[in-house]
C-alpha atoms as a PDB file:
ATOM      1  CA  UNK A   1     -23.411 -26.830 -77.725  1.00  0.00           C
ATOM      2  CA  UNK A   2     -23.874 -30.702 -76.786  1.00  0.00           C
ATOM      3  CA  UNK A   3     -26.677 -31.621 -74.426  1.00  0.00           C
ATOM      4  CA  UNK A   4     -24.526 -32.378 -71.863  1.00  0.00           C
ATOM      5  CA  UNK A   5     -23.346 -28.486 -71.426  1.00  0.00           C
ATOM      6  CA  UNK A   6     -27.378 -27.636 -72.125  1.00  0.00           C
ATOM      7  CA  UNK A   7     -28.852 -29.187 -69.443  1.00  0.00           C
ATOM      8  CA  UNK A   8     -25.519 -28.243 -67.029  1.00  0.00           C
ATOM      9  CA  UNK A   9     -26.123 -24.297 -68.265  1.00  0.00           C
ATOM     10  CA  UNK A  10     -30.025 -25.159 -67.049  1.00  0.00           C
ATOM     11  CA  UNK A  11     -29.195 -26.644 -63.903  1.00  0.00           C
ATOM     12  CA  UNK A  12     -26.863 -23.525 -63.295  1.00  0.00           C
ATOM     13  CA  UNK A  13     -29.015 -21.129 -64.189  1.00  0.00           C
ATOM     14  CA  UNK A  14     -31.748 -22.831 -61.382  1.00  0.00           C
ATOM     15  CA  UNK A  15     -28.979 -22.646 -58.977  1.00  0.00           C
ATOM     16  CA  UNK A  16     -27.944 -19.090 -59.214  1.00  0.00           C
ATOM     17  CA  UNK A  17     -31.564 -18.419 -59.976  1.00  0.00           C
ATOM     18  CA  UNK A  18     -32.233 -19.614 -56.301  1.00  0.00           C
ATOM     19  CA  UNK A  19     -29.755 -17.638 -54.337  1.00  0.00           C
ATOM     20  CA  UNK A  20     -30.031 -14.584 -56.358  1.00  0.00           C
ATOM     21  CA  UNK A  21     -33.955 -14.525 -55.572  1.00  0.00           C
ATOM     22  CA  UNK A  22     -33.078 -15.588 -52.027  1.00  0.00           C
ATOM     23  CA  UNK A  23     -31.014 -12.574 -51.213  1.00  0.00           C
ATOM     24  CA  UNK A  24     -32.901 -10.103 -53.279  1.00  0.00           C
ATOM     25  CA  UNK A  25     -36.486 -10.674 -51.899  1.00  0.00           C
ATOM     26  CA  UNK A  26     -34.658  -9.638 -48.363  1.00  0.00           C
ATOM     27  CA  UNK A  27     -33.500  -6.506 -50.692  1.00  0.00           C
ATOM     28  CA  UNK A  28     -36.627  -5.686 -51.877  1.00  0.00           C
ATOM     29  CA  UNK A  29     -38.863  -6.134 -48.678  1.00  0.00           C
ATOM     30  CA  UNK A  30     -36.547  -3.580 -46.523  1.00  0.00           C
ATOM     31  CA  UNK A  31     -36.935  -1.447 -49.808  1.00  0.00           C
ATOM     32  CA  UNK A  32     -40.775  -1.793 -49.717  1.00  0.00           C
ATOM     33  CA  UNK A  33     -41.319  -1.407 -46.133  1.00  0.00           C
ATOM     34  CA  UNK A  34     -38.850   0.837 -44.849  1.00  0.00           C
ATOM     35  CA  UNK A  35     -37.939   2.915 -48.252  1.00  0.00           C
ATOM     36  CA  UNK A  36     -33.955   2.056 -47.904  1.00  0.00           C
ATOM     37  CA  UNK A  37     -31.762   1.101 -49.987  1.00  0.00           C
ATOM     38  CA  UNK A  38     -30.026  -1.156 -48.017  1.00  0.00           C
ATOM     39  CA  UNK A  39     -26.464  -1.504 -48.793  1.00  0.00           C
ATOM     40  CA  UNK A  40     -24.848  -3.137 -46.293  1.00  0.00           C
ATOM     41  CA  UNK A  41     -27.313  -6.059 -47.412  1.00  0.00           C
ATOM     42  CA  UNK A  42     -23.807  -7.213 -49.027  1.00  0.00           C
ATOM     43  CA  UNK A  43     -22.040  -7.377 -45.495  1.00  0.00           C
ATOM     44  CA  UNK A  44     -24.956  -9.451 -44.029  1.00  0.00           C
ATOM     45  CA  UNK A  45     -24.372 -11.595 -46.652  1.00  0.00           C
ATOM     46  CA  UNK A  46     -20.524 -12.092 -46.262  1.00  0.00           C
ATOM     47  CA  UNK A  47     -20.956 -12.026 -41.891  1.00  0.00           C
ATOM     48  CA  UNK A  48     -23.216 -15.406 -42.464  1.00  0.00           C
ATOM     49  CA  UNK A  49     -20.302 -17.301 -44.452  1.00  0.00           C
ATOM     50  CA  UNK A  50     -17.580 -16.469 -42.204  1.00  0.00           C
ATOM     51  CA  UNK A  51     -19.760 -17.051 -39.188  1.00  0.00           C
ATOM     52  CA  UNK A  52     -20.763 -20.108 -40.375  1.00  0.00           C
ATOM     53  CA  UNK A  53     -16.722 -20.629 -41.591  1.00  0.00           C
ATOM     54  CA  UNK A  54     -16.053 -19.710 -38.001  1.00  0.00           C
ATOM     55  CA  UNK A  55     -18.595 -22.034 -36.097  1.00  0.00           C
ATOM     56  CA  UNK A  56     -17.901 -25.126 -38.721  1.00  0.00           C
ATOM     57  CA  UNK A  57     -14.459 -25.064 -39.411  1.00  0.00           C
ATOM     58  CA  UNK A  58     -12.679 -23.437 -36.649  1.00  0.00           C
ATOM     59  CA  UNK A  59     -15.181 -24.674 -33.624  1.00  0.00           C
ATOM     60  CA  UNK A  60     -15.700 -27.621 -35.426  1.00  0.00           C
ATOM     61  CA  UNK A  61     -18.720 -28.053 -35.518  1.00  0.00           C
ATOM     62  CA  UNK A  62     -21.033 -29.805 -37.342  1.00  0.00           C
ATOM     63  CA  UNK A  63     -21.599 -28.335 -40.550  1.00  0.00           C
ATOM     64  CA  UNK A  64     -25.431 -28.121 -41.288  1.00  0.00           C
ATOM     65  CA  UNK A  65     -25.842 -27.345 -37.069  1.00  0.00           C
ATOM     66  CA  UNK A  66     -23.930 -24.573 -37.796  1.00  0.00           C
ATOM     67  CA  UNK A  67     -26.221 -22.919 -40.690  1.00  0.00           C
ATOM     68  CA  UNK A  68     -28.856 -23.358 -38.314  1.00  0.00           C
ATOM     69  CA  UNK A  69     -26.803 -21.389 -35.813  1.00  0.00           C
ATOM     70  CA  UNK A  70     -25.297 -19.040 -38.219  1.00  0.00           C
ATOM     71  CA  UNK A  71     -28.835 -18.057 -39.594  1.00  0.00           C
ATOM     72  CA  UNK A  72     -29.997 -17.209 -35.761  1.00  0.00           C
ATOM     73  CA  UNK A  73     -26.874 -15.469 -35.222  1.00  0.00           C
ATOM     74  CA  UNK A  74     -27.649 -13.194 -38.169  1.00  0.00           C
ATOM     75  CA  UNK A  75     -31.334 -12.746 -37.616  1.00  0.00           C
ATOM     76  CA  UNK A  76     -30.118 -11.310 -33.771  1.00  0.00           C
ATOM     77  CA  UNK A  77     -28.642  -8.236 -36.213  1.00  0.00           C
ATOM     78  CA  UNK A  78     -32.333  -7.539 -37.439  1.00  0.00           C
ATOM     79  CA  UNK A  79     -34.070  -5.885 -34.379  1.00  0.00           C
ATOM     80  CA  UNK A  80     -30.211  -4.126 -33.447  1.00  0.00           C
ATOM     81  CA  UNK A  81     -30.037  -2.714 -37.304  1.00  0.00           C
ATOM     82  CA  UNK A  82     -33.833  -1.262 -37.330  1.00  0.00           C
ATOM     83  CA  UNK A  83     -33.857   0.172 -33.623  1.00  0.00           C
ATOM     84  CA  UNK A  84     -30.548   1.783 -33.197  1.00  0.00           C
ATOM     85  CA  UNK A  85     -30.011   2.272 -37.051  1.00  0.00           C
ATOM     86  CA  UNK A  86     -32.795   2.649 -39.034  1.00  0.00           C
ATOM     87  CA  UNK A  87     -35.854   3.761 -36.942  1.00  0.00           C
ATOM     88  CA  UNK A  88     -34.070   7.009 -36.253  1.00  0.00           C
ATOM     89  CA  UNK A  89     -34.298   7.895 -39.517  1.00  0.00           C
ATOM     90  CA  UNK A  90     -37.267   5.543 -40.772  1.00  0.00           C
ATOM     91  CA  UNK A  91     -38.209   6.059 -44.397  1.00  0.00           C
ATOM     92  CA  UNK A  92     -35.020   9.218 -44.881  1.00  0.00           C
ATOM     93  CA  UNK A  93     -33.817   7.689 -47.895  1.00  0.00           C
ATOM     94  CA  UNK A  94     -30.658  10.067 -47.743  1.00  0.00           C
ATOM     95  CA  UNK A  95     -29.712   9.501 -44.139  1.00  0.00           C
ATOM     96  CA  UNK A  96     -30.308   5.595 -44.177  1.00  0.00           C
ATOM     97  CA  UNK A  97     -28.249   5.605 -47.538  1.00  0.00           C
ATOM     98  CA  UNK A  98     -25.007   6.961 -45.584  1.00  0.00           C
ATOM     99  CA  UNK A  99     -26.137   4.986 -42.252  1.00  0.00           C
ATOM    100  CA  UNK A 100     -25.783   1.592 -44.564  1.00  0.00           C
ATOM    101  CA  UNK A 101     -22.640   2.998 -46.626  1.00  0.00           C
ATOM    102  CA  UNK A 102     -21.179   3.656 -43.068  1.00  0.00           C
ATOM    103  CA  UNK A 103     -21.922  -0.135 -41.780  1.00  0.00           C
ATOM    104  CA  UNK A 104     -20.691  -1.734 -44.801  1.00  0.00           C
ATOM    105  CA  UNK A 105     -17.332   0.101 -44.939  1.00  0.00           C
ATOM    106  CA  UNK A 106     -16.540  -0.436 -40.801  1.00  0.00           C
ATOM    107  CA  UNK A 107     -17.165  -3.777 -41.367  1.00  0.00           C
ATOM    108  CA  UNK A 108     -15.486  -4.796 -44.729  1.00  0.00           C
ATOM    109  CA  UNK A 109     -12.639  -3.085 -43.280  1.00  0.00           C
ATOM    110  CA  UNK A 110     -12.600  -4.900 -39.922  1.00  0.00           C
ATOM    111  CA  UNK A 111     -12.639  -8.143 -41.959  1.00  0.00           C
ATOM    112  CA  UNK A 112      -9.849  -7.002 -43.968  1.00  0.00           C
ATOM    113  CA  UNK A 113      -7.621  -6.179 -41.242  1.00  0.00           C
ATOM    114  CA  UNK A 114      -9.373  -9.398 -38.790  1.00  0.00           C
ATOM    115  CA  UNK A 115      -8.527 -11.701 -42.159  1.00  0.00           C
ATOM    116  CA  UNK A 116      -5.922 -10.072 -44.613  1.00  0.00           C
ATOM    117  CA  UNK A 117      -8.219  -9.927 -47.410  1.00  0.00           C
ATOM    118  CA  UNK A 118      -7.688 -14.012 -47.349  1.00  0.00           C
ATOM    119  CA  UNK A 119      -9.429 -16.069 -49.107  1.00  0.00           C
ATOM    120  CA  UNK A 120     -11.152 -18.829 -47.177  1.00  0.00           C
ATOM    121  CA  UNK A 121     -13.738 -21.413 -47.979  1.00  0.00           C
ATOM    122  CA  UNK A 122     -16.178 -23.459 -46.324  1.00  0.00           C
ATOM    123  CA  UNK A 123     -16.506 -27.279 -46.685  1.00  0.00           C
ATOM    124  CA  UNK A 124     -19.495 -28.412 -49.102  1.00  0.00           C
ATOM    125  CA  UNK A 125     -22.955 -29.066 -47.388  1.00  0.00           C
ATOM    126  CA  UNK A 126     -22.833 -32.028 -49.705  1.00  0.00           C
ATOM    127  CA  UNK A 127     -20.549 -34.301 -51.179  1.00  0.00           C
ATOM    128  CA  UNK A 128     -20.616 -36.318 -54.434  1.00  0.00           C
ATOM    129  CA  UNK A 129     -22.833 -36.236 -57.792  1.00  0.00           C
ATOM    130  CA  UNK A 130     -26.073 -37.409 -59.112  1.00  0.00           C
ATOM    131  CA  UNK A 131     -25.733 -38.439 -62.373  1.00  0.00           C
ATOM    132  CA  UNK A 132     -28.974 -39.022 -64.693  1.00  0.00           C
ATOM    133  CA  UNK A 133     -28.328 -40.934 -67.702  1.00  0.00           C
ATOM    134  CA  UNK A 134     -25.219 -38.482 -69.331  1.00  0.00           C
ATOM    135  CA  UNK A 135     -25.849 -35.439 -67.095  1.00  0.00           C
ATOM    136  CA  UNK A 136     -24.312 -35.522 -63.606  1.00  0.00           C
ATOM    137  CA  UNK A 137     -25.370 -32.567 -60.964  1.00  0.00           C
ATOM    138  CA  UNK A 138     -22.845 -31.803 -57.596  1.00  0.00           C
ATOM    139  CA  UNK A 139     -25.300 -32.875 -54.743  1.00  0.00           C
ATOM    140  CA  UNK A 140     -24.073 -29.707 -53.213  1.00  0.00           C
ATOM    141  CA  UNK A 141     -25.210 -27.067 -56.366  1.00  0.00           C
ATOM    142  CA  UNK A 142     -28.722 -29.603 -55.900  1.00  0.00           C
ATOM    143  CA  UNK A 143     -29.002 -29.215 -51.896  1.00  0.00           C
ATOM    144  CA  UNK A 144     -28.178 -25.555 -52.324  1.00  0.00           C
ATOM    145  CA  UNK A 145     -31.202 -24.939 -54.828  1.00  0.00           C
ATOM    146  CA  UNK A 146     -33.516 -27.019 -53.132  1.00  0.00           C
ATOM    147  CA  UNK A 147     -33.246 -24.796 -49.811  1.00  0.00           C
ATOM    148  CA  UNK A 148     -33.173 -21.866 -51.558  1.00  0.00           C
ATOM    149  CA  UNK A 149     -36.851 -23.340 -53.179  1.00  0.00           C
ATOM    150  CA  UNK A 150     -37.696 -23.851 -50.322  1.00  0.00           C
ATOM    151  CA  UNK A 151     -37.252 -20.703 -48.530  1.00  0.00           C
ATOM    152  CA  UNK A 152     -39.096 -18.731 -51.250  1.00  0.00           C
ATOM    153  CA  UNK A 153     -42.148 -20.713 -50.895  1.00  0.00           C
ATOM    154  CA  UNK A 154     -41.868 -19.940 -46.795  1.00  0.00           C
ATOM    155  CA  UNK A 155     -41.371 -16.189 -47.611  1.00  0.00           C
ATOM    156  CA  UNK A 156     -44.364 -16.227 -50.412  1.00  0.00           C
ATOM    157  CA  UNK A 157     -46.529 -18.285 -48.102  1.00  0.00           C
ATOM    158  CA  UNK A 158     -45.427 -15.616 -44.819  1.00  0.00           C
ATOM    159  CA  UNK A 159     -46.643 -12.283 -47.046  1.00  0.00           C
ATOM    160  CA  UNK A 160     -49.369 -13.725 -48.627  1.00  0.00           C
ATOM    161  CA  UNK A 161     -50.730 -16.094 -46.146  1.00  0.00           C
ATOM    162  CA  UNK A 162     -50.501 -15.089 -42.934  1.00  0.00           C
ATOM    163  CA  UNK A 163     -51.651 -11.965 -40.946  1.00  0.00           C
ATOM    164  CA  UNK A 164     -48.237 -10.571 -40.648  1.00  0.00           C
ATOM    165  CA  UNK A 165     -47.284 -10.741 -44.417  1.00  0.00           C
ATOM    166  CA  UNK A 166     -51.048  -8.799 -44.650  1.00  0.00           C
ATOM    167  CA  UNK A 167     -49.385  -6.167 -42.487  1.00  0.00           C
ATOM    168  CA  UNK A 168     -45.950  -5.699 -43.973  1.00  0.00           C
ATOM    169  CA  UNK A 169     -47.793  -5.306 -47.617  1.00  0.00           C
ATOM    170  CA  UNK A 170     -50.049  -2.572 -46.013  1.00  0.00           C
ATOM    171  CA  UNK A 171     -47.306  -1.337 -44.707  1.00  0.00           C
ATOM    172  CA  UNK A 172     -45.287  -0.892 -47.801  1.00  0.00           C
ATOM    173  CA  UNK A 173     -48.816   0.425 -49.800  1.00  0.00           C
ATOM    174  CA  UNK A 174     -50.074   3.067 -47.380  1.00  0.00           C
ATOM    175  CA  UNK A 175     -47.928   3.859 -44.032  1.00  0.00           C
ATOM    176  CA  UNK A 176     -50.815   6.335 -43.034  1.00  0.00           C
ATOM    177  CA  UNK A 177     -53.542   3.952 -43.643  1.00  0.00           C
ATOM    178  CA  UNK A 178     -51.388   1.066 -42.185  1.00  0.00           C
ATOM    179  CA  UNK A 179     -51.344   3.505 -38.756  1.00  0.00           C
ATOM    180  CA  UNK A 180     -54.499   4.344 -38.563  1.00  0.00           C
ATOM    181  CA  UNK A 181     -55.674   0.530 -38.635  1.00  0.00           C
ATOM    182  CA  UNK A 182     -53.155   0.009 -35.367  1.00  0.00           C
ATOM    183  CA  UNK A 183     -50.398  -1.683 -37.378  1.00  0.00           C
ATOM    184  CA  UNK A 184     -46.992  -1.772 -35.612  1.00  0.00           C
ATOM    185  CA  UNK A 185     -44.970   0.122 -37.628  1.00  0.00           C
ATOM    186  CA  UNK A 186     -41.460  -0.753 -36.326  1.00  0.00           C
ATOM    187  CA  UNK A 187     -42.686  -4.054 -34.806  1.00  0.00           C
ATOM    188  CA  UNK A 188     -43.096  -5.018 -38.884  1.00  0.00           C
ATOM    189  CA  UNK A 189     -39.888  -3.305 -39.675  1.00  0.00           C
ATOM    190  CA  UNK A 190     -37.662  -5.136 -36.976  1.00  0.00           C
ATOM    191  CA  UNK A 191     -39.370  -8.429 -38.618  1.00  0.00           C
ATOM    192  CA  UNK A 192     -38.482  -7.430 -42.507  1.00  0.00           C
ATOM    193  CA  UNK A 193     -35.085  -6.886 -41.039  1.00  0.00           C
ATOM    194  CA  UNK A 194     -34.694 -10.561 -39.173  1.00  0.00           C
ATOM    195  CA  UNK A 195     -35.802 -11.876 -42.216  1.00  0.00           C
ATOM    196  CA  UNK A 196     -34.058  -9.874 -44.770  1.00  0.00           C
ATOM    197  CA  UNK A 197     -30.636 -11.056 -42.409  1.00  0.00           C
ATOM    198  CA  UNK A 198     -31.786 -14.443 -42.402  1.00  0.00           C
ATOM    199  CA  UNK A 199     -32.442 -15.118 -45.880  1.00  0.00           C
ATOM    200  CA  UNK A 200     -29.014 -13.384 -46.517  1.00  0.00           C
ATOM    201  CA  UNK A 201     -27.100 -15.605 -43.653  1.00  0.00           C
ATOM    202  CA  UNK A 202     -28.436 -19.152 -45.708  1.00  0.00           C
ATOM    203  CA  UNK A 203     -27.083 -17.353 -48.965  1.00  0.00           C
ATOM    204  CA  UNK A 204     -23.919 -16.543 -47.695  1.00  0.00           C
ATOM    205  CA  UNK A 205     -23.443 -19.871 -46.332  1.00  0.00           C
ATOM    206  CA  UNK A 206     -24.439 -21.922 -49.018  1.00  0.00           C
ATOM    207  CA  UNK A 207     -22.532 -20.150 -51.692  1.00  0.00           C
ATOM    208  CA  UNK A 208     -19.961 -19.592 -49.405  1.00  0.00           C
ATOM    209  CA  UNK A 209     -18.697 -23.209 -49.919  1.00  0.00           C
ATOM    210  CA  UNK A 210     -19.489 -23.188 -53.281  1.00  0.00           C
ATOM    211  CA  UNK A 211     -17.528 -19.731 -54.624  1.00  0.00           C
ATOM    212  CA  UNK A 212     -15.359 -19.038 -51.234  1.00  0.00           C
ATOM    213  CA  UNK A 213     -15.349 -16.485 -48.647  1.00  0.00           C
ATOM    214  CA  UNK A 214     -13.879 -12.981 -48.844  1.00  0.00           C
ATOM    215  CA  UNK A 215     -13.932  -9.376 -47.189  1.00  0.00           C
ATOM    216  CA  UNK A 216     -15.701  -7.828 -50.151  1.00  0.00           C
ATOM    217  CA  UNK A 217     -17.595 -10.959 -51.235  1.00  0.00           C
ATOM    218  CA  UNK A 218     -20.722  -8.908 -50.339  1.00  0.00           C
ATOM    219  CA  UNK A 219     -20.035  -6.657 -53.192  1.00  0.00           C
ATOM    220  CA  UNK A 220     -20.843  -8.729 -55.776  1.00  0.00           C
ATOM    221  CA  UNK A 221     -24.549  -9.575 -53.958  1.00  0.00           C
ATOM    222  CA  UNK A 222     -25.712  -6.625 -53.306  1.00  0.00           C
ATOM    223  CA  UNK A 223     -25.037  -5.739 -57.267  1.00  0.00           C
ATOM    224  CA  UNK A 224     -27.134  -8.333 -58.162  1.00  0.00           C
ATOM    225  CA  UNK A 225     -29.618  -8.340 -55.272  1.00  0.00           C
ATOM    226  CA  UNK A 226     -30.249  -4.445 -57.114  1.00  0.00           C
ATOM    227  CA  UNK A 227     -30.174  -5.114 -60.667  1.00  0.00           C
ATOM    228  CA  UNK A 228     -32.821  -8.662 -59.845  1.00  0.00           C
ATOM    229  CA  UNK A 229     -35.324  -5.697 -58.043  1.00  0.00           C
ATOM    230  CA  UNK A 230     -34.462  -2.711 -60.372  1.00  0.00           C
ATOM    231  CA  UNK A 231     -35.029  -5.504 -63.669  1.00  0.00           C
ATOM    232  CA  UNK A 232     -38.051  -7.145 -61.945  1.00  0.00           C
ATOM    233  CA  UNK A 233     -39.775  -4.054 -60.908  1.00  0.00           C
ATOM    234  CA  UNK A 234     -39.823  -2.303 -57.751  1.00  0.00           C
ATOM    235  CA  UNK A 235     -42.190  -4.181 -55.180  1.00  0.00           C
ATOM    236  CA  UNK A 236     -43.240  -7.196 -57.051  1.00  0.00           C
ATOM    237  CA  UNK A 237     -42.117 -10.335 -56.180  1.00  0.00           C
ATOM    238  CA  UNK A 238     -43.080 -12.169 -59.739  1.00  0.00           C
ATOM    239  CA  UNK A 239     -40.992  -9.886 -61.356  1.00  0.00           C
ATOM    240  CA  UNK A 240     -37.884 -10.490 -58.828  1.00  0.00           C
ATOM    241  CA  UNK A 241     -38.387 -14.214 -59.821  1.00  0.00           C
ATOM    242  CA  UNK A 242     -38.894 -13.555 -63.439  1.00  0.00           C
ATOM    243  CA  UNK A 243     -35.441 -11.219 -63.101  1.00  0.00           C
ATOM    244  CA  UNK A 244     -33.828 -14.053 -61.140  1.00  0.00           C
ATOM    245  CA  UNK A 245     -34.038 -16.737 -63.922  1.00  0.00           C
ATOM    246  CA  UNK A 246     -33.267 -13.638 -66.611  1.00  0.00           C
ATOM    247  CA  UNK A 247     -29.896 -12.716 -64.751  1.00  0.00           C
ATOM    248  CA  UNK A 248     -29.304 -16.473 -63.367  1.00  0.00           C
ATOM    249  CA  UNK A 249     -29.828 -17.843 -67.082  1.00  0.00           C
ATOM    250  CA  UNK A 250     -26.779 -15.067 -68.362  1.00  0.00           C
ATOM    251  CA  UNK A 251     -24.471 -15.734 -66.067  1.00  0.00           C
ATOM    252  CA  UNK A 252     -24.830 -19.810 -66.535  1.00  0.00           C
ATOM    253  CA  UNK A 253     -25.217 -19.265 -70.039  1.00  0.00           C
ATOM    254  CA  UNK A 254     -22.874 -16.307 -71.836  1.00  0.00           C
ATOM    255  CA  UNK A 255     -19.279 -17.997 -69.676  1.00  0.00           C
ATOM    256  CA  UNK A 256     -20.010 -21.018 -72.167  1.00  0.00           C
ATOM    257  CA  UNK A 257     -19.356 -18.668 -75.257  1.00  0.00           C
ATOM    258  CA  UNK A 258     -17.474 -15.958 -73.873  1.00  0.00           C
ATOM    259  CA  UNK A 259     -14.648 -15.334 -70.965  1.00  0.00           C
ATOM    260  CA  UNK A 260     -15.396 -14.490 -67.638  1.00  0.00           C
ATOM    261  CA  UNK A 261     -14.874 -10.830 -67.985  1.00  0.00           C
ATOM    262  CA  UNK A 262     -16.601 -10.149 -71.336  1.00  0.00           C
ATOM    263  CA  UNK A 263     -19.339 -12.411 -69.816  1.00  0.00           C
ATOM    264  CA  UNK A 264     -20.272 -10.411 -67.040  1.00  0.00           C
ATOM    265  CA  UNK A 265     -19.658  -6.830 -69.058  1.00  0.00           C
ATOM    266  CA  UNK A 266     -22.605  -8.071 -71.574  1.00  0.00           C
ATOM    267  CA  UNK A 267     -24.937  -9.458 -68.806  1.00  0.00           C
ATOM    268  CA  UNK A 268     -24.672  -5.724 -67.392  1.00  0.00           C
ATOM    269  CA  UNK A 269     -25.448  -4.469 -71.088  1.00  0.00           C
ATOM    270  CA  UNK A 270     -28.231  -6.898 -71.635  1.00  0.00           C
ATOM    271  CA  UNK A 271     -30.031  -5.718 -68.370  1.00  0.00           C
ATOM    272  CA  UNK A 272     -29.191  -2.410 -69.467  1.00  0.00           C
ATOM    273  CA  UNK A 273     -30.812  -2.510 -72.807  1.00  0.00           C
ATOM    274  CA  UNK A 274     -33.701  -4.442 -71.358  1.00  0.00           C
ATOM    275  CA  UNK A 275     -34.624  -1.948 -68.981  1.00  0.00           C
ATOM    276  CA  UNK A 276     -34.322   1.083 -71.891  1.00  0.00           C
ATOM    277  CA  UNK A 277     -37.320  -0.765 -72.874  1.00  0.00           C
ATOM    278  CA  UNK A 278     -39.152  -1.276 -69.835  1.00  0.00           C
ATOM    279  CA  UNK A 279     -38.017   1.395 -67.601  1.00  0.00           C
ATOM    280  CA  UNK A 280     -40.129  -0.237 -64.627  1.00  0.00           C
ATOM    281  CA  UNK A 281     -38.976  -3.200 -64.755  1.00  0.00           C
ATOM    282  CA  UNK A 282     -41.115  -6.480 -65.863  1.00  0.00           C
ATOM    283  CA  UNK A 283     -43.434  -5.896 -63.000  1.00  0.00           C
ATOM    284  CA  UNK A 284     -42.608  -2.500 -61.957  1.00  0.00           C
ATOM    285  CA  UNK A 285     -45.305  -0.669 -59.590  1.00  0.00           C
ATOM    286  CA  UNK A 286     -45.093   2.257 -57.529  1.00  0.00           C
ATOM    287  CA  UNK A 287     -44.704   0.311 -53.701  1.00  0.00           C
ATOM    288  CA  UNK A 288     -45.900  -2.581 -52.028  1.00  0.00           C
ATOM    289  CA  UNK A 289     -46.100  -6.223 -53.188  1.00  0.00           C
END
């Protein structure tokens, strides 16, 4: 493999790396805090690009004004999802299983039958290339992962820096104990859920002009949003980051020596046999971060 394809695998890898963290730490912190496995994380995802498709392309306007809109459009579905959906049945795994199977079906079906299972993509955030000596990088794949960067050092900062991200990791330790100290319970869980939407809004936009737009785009998120938390360890964000460049390294990697399908068929074996031999993940604890 020539140095050229090397450092283009790396870059990749960084890329996906970013996005893949980005939409998993929103994964993980409803997981932590709330105890749900939220899949209709997916369908947040996919609702940010065609929101965003919707404000940029068919409004017209302009394209990095409408992230910003997009993402507060999104984070509006936060304090709706944990108040009428989730509260009702906070920390019932079971029932908030079917609640989020039942959100992500109505809605990937009312984009199928709103779009005709179309495909649809938005324009690029950023146009042209950077080239370095004989490696060139898309401004767009380099834009992408430095928001993505950047967003992960907000969301590290927010739960280890500031009162709030104190709370939401008591939270997700001890509920009782969290209580008893006159924590908001829901107050913290409406606030995992705007940013768990928010994070997942700027991921669906951003890769949304770089891999397209479709009903069941979602689908393919959420599968790795799980295996990144599953392989890094329940509640620990090192190991989500550690998982990120793990599974974002494969899937940059394995497509230069194998086809697509076969690719992604030994990434899943790979995280597979990796987890036979650390059954808690790299980090793996019991809750909490």
């Amino acid at each position: 493999m020539t140095l050229t394809l090397t450092v283009g695998a790396i870059i990749n890898t960084l890329f996906l790396a970013s996005m893949y963290i980005l939409i998993a730490l929103g994964f993980a912190l409803l997981f932590s805090i709330m105890e749900i496995l939220h899949v209709a994380h997916g369908v947040i995802y996919m609702l940010g690009g065609y929101i965003c498709y919707s404000l940029s392309v068919t409004l017209g306007i302009n394209q990095w004004l409408s992230l910003v809109l997009t993402v507060a459009i999104v984070c509006c579905f936060g304090p709706v999802l944990e108040k009428f959906f989730f509260r009702p049945f906070f920390r019932d795994f079971d029932r908030t299983l079917l609640v989020g199977i039942g959100i992500s079906t109505i809605i990937e079906t009312t984009m199928v039958l709103s779009k005709s299972n179309e495909a649809q993509s938005l324009r690029a955030f950023a146009t042209g290339i950077l080239k370095m000596g004989p490696v060139s990088v898309s401004n767009e794949r380099l834009v992408t992962f430095l928001i993505g960067a950047l967003l992960l050092v907000a969301v590290i900062w927010l739960i280890h820096g500031t009162k709030i991200g104190l709370q939401m990791q008591a939270v997700g330790q001890d509920l009782e104990a969290s209580l008893l100290q006159g924590i908001n319970i829901h107050r913290i869980s409406a606030l995992a859920c705007v940013i768990a939407c928010g994070l997942a809004a700027v991921a669906g936009s951003l890769l949304g002009a770089y891999m397209g737009l479709g009903p069941f785009m979602g689908d393919f998120v959420f599968q790795k949003a799980l295996v990144l938390v599953v392989l890094g360890g329940i509640g620990s964000i090192g190991g989500i980051f550690l998982a990120g460049l793990v599974v974002g390294g494969i899937d940059a990697f394995l497509p230069l020596f194998i086809s697509g399908s076969a690719a992604s068929a030994l990434a899943i074996g790979i995280v597979i046999v990796v987890l036979l031999l650390r059954p808690r993940g790299f980090f793996g604890r019991e809750m909490g971060f």
